[in-house]
Structures are given as C-alpha cells and as structure tokens.
Protein backbone atom coordinates (compact mmCIF):
# COMPACT_ATOMS: atom_id res chain seq x y z
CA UNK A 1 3.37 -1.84 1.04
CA UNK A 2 0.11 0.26 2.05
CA UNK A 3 -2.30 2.23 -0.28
CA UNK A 4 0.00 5.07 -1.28
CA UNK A 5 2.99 2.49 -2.82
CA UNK A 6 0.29 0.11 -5.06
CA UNK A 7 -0.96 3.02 -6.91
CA UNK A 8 2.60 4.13 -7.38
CA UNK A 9 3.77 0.63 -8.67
CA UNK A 10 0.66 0.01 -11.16
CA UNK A 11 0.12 2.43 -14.74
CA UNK A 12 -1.73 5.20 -14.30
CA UNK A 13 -4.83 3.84 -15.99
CA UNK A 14 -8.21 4.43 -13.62
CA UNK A 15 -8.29 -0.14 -13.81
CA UNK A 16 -4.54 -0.15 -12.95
CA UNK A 17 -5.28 2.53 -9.62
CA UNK A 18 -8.58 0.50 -9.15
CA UNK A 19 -7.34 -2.85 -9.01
CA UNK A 20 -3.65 -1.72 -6.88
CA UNK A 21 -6.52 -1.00 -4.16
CA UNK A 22 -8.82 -3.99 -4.69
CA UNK A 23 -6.17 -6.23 -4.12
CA UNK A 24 -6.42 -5.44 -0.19
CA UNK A 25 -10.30 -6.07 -0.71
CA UNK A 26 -10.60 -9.07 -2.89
CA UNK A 27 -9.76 -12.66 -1.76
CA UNK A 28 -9.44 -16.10 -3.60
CA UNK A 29 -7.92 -17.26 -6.67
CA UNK A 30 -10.68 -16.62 -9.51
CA UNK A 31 -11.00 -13.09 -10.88
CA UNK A 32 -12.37 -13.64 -13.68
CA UNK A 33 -15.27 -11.35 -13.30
CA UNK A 34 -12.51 -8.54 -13.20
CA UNK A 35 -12.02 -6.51 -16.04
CA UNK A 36 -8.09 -7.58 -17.39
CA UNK A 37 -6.65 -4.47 -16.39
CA UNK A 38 -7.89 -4.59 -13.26
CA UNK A 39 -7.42 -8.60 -12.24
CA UNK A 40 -3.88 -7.86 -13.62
CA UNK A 41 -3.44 -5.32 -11.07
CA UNK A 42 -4.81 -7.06 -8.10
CA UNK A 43 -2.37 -9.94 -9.17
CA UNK A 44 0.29 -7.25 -9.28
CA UNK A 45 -0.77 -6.22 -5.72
CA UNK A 46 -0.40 -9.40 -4.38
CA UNK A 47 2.99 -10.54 -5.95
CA UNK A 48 4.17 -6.64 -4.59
CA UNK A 49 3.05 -7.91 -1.28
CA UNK A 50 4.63 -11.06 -1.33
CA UNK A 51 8.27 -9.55 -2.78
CA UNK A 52 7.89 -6.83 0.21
CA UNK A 53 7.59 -9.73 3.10
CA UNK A 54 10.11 -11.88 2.06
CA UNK A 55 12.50 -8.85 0.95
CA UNK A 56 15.58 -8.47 3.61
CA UNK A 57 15.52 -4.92 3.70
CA UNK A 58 12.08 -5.02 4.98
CA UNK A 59 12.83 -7.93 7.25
CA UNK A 60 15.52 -5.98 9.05
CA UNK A 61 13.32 -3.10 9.26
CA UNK A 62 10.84 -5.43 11.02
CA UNK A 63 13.31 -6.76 13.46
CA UNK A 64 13.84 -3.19 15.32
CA UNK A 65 10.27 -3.60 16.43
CA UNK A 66 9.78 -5.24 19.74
CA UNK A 67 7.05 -7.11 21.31
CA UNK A 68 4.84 -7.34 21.37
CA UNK A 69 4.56 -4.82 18.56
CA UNK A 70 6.96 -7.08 16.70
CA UNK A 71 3.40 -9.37 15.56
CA UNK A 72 1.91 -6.52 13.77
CA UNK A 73 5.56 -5.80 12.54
CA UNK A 74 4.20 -6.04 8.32
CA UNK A 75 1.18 -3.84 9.15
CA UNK A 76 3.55 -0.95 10.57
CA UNK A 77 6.34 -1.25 8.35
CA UNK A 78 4.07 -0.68 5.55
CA UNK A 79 2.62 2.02 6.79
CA UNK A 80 5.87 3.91 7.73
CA UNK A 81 7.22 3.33 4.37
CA UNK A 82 4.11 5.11 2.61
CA UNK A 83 5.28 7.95 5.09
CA UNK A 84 8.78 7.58 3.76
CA UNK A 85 7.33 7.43 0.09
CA UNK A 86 5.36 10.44 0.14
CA UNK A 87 7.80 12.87 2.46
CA UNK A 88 10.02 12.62 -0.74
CA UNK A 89 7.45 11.62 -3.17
CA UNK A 90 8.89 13.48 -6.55
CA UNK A 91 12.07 11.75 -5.98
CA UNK A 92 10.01 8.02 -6.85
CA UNK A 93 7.51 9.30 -9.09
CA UNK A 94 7.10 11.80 -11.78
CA UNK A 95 3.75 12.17 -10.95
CA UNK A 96 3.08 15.05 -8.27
CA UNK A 97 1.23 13.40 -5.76
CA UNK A 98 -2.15 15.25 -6.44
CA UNK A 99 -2.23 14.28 -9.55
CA UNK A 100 -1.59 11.02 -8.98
CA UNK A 101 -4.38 11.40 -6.16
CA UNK A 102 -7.41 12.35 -7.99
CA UNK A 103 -6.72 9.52 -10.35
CA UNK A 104 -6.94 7.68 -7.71
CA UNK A 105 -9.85 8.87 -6.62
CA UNK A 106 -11.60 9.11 -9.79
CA UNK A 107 -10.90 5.18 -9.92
CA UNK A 108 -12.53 4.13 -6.64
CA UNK A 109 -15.52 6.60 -8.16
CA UNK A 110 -15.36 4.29 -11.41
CA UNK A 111 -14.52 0.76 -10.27
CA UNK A 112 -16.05 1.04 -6.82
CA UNK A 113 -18.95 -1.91 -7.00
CA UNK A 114 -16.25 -4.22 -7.87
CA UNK A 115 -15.37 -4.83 -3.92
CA UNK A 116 -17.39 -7.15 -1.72
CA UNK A 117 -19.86 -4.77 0.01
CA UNK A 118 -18.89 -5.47 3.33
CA UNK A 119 -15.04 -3.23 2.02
CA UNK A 120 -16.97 -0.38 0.03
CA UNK A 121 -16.57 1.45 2.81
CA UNK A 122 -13.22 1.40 3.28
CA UNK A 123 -12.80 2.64 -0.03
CA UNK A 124 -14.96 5.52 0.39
CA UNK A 125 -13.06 6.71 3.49
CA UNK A 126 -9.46 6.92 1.20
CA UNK A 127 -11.94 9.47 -0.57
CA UNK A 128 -13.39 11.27 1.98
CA UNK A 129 -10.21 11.67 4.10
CA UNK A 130 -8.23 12.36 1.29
CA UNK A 131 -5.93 9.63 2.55
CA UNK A 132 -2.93 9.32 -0.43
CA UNK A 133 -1.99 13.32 0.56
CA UNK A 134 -2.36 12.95 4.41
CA UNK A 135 0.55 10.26 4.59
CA UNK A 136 3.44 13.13 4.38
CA UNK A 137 2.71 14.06 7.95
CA UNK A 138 4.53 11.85 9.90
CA UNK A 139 1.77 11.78 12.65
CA UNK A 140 -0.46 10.00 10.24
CA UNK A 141 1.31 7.03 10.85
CA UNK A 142 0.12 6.95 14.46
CA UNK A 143 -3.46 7.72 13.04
CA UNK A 144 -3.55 5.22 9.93
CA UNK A 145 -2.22 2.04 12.63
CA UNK A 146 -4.92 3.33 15.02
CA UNK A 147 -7.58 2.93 12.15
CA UNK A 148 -6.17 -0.82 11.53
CA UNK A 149 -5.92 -1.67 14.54
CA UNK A 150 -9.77 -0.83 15.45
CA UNK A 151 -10.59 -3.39 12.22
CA UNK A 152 -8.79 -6.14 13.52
CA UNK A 153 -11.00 -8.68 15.46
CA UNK A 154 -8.64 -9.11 18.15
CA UNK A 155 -7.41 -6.64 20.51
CA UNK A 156 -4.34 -5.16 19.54
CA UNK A 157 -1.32 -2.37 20.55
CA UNK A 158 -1.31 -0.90 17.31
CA UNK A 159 -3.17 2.41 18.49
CA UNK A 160 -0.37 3.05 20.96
CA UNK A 161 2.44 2.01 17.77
CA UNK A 162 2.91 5.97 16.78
CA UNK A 163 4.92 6.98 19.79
CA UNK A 164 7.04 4.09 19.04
CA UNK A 165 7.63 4.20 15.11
CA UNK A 166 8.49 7.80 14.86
CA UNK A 167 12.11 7.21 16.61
CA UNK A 168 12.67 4.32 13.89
CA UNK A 169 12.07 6.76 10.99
CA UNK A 170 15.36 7.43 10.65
CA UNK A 171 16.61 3.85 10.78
CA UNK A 172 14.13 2.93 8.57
CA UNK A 173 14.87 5.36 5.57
CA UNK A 174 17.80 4.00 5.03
CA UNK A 175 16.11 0.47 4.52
CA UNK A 176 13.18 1.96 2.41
CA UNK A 177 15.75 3.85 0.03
CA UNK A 178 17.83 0.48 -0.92
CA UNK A 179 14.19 -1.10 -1.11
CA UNK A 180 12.19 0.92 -2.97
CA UNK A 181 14.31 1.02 -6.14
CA UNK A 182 14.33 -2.97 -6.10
CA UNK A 183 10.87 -2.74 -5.43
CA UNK A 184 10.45 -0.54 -9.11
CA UNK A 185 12.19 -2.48 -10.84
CA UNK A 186 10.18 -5.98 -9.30
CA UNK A 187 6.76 -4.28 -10.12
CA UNK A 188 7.45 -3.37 -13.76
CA UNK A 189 9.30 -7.12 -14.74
CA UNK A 190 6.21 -8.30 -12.77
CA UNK A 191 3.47 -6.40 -14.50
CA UNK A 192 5.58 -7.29 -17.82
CA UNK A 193 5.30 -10.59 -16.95
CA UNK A 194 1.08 -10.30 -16.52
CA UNK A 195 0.43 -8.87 -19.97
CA UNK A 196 2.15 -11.22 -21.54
CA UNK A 197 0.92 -14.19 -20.05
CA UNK A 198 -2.52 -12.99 -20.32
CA UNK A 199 -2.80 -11.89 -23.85
C-alpha cells in the first residue's frame, strides 16, 4: 500500500503516523535508535507491505497489467488503491481525511530528522503538496506514478501508466473492497502482536 493506507493502518499517535511513513525511508534490520512507537510502526509498515504482495486479491489485480507495465505492477497497484481508499475514505476510517491529514503532517514536522537525509525531502514534499488529500482525484494517480517513476534509476513507463490504470479502476475496486477489510483486520493482529512482544 502507498502513503495514504500506512497512516490509516497505524494509531493515530504523531510516532505511529511518523513511523507508517519512515518505513518507505528506513532500511536494515536494527532500529533501535527509533523511539518504540515509532520502530513498531516501521515494522508494522513492512509486515503491511509484505501481507499486500503476497495477498491474492492484489495479485489478481496485478495480473490485468500488461507489459511491460506488468514490472512496475506493485508500484501502481498501490497507488490506485490509495485512490480507491480515499474516493470512499469515511467508509474505512472514522477519521475524516483532514483530520487524519494534519496529523500527519504535524508528525513529519515532529519526527522528521529521523530519515536518512538523502529522503527528508521526500517527506517535505507530502507536506508541501498536501499529498494524503490530493489522492481522491483520480488523475493523481497518473501524477503520483510520474513522480516515482522520475526517482527510479532506470528508465521506466510509469509516467505514461495513468492513461492505462484509469480503465482498470473499476476492475480493481472490486479487488480493493474484499482486500482492504482483510487488510484491517491483518494490521491490528499485527500491531497487537508488536506491543506485546516488545514490552
């Protein structure tokens, strides 16, 4: 899942929010330099990510991509399913998404000099662009895999993927509605599962 589903899947705590998006940033095992909250949540992040690629759902929703967009088939999928999140975002969270946002927000403010320097800035840009409320529009979609794609070190068809996705939408809401609930109910055993181990 992209940036819009790990804050949704973490408590609303500003190290909860702050680790959901440090777990894109920070690499290796140790994290002990992490406050709990937020090493639990960046261990969250990555067992979410792990669930999500191996999940069927999301594998058949992969499969109606063709190549050669079919390699970059996680990155998209992800993407389109923050769309799909958002579009109907009080049906999966009693949060409105504002709020929700500027907790966000006020977490990357808080918790920012935790990331390797070389990410910082990707953090700032969720800020500056507002980036949690933009995903509604389905056109974002288009714009957040062009952004990707121009961070990868290899050329790459994702900024032509938004012509291409929006015509799957419809296939892939069905998919993201069975997943999502599974999904839920994964994070919360999982996060469970992380406070107890670690107290």
């Amino acid at each position: 899942m992209n940036y819009l589903a790990h804050c949704c899947l973490v408590p609303p705590t500003a190290e909860a929010l702050a680790g959901a998006l440090l777990g894109d940033l920070i690499h290796g095992p140790d994290l002990s330099a992490l406050p709990a909250e937020v090493a639990r949540s960046v261990r969250l992040h990555r067992a979410i990510d792990r669930y999500t690629d191996n999940h069927p759902y999301v594998i058949a929703a992969k499969n109606l991509l063709q190549p050669p967009l079919r390699r970059y088939a996680g990155i998209i999928v992800d993407v389109a399913f923050d769309h799909l999140l958002s579009k109907d975002f009080a049906r999966w969270h009693h949060e409105p998404l504002p709020s929700l946002a500027a907790k966000v927000y006020a977490a990357i403010a808080q918790y920012r000099e935790l990331a390797p320097e070389a990410t910082r800035g990707r953090l700032d840009y969720i800020v500056s662009q507002r980036l949690l409320e933009r995903y509604e529009n389905p056109l974002s979609i288009g714009r957040a895999l062009m952004g990707i794609g121009s961070r990868l070190k290899r050329n790459n068809p994702l900024a032509e993927a938004g012509p291409v996705v929006l015509p799957l939408l419809p296939q892939w809401q069905e998919r993201f509605e069975r997943f999502y609930p599974e999904l839920i109910g994964f994070a919360e055993e999982e996060w469970a599962r992380l406070v107890q181990i670690n107290r």
